[in-house]
N, C-alpha and C. Protein backbone atom coordinates (compact mmCIF):
# COMPACT_ATOMS: atom_id res chain seq x y z
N UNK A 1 -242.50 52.08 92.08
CA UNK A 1 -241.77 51.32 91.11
C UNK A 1 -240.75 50.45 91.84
N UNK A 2 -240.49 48.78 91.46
CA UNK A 2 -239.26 48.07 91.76
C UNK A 2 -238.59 47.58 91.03
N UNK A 3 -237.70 47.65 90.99
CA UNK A 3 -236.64 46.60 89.82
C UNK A 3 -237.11 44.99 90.22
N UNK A 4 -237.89 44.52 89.86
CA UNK A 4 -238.11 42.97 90.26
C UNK A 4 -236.34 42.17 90.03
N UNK A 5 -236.12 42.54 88.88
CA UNK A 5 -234.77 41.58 88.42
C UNK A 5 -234.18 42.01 87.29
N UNK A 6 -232.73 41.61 87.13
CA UNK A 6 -231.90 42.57 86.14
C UNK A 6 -230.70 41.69 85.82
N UNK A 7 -230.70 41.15 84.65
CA UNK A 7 -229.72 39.78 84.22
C UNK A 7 -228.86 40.65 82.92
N UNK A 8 -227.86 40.72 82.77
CA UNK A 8 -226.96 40.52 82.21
C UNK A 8 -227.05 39.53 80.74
N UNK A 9 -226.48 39.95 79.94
CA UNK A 9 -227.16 39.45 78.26
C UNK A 9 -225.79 39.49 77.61
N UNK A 10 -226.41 39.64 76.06
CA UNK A 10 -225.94 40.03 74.93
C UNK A 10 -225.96 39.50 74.01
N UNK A 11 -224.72 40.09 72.75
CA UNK A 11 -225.02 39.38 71.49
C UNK A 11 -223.44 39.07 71.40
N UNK A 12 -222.97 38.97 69.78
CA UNK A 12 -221.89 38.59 69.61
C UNK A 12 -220.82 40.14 69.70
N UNK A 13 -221.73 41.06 69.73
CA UNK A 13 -220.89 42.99 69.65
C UNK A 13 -221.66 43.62 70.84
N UNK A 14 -222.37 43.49 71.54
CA UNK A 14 -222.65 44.53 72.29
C UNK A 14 -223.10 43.52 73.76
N UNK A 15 -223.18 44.65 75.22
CA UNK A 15 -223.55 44.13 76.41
C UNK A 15 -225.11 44.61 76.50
N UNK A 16 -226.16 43.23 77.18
CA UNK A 16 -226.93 44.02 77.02
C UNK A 16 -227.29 43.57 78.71
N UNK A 17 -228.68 44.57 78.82
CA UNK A 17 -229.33 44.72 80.19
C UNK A 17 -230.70 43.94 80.11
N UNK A 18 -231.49 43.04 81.38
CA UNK A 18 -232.63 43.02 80.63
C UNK A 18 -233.36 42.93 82.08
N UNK A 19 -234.22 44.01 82.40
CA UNK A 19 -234.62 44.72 83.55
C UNK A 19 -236.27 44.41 83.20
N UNK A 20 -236.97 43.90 84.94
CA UNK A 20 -238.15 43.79 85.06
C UNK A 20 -238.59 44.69 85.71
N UNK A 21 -239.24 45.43 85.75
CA UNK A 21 -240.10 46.60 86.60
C UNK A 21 -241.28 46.68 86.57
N UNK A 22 -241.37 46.51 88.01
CA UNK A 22 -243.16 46.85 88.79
C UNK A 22 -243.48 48.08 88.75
N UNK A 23 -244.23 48.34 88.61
CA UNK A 23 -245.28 49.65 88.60
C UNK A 23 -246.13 49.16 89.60
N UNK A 24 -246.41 49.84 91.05
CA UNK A 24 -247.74 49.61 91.94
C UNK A 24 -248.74 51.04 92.58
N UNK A 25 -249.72 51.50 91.74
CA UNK A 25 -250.48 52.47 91.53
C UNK A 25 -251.44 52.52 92.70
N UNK A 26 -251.63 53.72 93.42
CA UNK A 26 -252.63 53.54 94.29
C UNK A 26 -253.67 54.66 94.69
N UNK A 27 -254.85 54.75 94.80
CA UNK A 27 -255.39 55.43 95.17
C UNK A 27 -256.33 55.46 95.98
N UNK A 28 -257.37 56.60 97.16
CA UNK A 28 -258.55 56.45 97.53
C UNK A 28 -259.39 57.13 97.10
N UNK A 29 -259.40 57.11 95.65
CA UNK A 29 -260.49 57.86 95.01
C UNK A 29 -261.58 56.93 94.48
N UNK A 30 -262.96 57.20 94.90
CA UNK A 30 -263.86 56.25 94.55
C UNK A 30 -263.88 56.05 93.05
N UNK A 31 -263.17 56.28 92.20
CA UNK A 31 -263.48 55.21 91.07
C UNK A 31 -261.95 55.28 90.98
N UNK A 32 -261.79 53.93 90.13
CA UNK A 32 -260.57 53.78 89.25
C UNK A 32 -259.91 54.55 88.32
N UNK A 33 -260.40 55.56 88.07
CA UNK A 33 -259.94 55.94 86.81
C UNK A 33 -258.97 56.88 86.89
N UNK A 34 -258.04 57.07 88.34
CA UNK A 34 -257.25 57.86 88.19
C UNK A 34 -255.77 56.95 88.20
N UNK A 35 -256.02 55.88 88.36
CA UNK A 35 -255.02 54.47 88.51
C UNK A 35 -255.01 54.48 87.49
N UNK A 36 -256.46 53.95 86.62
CA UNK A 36 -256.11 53.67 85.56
C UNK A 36 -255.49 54.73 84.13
N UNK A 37 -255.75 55.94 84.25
CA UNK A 37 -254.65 57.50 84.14
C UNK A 37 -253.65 57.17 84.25
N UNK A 38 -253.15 57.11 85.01
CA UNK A 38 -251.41 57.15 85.30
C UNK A 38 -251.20 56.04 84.56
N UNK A 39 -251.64 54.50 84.84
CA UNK A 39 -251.54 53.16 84.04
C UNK A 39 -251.15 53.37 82.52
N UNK A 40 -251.40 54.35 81.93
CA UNK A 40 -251.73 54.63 80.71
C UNK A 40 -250.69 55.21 80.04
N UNK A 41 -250.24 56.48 81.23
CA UNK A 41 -249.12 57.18 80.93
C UNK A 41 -248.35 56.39 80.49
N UNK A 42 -247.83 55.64 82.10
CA UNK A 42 -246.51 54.54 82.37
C UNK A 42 -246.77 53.94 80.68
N UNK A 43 -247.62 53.26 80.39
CA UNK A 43 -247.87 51.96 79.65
C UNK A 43 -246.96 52.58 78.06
N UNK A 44 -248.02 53.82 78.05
CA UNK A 44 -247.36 54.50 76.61
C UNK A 44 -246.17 55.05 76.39
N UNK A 45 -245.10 55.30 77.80
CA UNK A 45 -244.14 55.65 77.40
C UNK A 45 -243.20 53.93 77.27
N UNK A 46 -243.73 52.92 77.63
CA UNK A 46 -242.84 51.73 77.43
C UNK A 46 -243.54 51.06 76.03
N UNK A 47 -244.52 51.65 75.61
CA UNK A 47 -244.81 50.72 74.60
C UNK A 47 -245.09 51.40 73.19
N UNK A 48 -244.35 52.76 72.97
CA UNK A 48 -244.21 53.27 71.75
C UNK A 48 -242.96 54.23 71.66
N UNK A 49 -242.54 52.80 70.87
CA UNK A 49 -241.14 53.49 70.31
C UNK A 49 -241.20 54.14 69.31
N UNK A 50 -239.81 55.19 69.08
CA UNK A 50 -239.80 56.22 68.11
C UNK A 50 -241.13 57.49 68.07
N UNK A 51 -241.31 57.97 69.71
CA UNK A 51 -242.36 58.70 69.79
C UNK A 51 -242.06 59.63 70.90
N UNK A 52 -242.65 60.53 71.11
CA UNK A 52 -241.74 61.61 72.08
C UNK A 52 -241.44 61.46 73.19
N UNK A 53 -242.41 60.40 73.64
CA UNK A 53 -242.67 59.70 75.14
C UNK A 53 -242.24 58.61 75.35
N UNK A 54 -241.20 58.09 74.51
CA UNK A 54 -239.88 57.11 74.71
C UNK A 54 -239.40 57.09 76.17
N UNK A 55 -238.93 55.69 76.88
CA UNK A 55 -238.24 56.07 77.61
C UNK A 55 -237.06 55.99 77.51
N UNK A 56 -236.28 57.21 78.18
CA UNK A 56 -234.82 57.74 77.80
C UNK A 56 -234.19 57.14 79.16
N UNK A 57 -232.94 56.50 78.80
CA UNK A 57 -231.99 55.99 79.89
C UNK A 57 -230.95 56.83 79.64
N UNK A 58 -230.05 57.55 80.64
CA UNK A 58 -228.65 57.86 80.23
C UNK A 58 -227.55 56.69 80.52
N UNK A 59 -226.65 57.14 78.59
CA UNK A 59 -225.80 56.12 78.56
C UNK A 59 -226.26 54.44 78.04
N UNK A 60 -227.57 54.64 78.09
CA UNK A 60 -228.20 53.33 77.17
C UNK A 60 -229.30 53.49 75.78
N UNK A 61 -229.21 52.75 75.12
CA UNK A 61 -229.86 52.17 74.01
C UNK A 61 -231.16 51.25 74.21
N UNK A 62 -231.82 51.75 74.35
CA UNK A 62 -233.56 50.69 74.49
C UNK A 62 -233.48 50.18 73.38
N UNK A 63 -233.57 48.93 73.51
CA UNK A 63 -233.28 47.98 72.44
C UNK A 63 -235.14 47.54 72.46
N UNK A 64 -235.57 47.32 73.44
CA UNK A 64 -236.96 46.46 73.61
C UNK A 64 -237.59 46.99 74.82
N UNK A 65 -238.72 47.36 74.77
CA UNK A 65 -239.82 48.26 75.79
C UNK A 65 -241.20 47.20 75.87
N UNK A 66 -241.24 46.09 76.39
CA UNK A 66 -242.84 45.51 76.51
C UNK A 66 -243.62 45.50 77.76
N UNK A 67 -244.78 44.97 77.95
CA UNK A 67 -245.65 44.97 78.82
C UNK A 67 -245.38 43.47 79.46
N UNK A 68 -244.99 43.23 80.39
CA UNK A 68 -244.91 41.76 80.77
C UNK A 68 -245.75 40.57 81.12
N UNK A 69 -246.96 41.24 82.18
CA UNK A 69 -248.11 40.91 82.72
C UNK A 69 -249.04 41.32 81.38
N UNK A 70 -250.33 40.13 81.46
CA UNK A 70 -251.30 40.44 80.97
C UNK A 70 -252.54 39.59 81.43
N UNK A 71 -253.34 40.19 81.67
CA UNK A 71 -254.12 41.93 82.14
C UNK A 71 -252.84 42.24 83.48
N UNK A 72 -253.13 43.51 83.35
CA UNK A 72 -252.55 44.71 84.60
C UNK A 72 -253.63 43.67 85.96
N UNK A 73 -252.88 44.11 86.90
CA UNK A 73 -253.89 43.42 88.34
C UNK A 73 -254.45 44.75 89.06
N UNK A 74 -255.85 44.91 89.07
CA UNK A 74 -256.36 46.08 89.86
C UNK A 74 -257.26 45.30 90.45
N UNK A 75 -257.47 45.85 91.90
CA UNK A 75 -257.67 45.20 93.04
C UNK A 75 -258.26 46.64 94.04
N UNK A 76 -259.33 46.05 94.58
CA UNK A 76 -260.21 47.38 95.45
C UNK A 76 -259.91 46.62 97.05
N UNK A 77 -259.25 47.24 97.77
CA UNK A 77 -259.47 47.01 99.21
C UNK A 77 -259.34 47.94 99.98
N UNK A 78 -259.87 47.65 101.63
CA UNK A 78 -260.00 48.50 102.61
C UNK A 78 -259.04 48.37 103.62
N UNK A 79 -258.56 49.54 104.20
CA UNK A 79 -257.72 49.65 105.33
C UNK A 79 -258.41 50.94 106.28
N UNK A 80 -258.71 50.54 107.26
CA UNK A 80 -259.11 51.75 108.36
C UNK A 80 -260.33 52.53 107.75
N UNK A 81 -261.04 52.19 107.26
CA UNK A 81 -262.53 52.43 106.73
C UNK A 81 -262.39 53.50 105.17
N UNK A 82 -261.17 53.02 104.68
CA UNK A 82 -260.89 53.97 103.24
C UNK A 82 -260.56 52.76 102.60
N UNK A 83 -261.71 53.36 101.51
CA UNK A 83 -261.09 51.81 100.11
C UNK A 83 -260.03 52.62 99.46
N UNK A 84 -259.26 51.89 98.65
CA UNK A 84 -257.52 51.76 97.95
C UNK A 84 -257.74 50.86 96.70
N UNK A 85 -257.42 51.67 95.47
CA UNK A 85 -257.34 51.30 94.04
C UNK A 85 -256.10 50.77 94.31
N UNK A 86 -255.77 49.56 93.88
CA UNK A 86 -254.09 49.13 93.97
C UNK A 86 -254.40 48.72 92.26
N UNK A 87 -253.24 49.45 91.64
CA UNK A 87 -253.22 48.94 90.17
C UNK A 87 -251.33 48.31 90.00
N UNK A 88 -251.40 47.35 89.70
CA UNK A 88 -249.93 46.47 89.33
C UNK A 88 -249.77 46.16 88.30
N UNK A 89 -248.86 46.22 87.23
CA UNK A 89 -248.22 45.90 86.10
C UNK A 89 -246.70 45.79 85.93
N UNK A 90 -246.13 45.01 84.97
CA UNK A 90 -244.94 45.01 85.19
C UNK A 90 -244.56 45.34 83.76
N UNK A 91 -243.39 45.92 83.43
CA UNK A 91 -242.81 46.22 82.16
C UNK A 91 -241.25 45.04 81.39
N UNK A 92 -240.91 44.85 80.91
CA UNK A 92 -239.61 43.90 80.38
C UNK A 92 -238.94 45.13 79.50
N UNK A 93 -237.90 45.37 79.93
CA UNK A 93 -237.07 46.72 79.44
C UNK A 93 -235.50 46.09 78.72
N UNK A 94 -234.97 45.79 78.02
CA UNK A 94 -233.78 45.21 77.22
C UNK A 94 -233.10 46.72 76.53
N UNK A 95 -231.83 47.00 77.34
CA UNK A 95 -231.27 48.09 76.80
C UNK A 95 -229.83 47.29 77.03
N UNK A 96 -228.99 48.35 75.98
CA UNK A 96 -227.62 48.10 75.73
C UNK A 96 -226.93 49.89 76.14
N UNK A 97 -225.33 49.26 76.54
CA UNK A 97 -224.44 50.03 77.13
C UNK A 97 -224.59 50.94 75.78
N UNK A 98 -224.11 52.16 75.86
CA UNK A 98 -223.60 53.11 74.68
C UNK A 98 -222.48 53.72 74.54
């Protein structure tokens, strides 16, 4: 995971946050589908609110949880005679101070 970027907001009553984050998934398992597993996790806890698998910040208010990229980038390459699932997505996260 990286914080790509993190700007400073708001409204006319509250401060807000508005945070980009990479997700970069990897594996050498001959199929995808354990990238794309985890992909899924990540995805559902940023993209359903009011559900148990929210993501929780301490001290903030998730105001907005989306998917930023569309399609996710998965990509098969080789290093030293082992192929590597690289799966990339990014999330747009908008939370306020509490």
């Amino acid at each position: 995971m990286r914080i790509i970027t993190g700007t400073g907001g708001g409204t006319l009553t509250e401060d807000q946050e508005d945070v980009l984050i990479q997700f970069n998934i990897y594996s050498d398992d001959p199929s995808s589908e354990a990238v794309c597993d985890i992909f899924q996790e990540i995805s559902d806890a940023f993209n359903e609110p009011d559900d148990e698998d929210e993501l929780d910040i301490e001290n903030y208010k998730v105001v907005s949880m989306t998917r930023h990229d569309e399609p996710y980038m998965l990509n098969r390459w080789e290093e030293k005679g082992i192929f590597v699932w690289d799966l990339m997505s990014q999330f747009r996260i908008i939370v306020s101070k509490t």
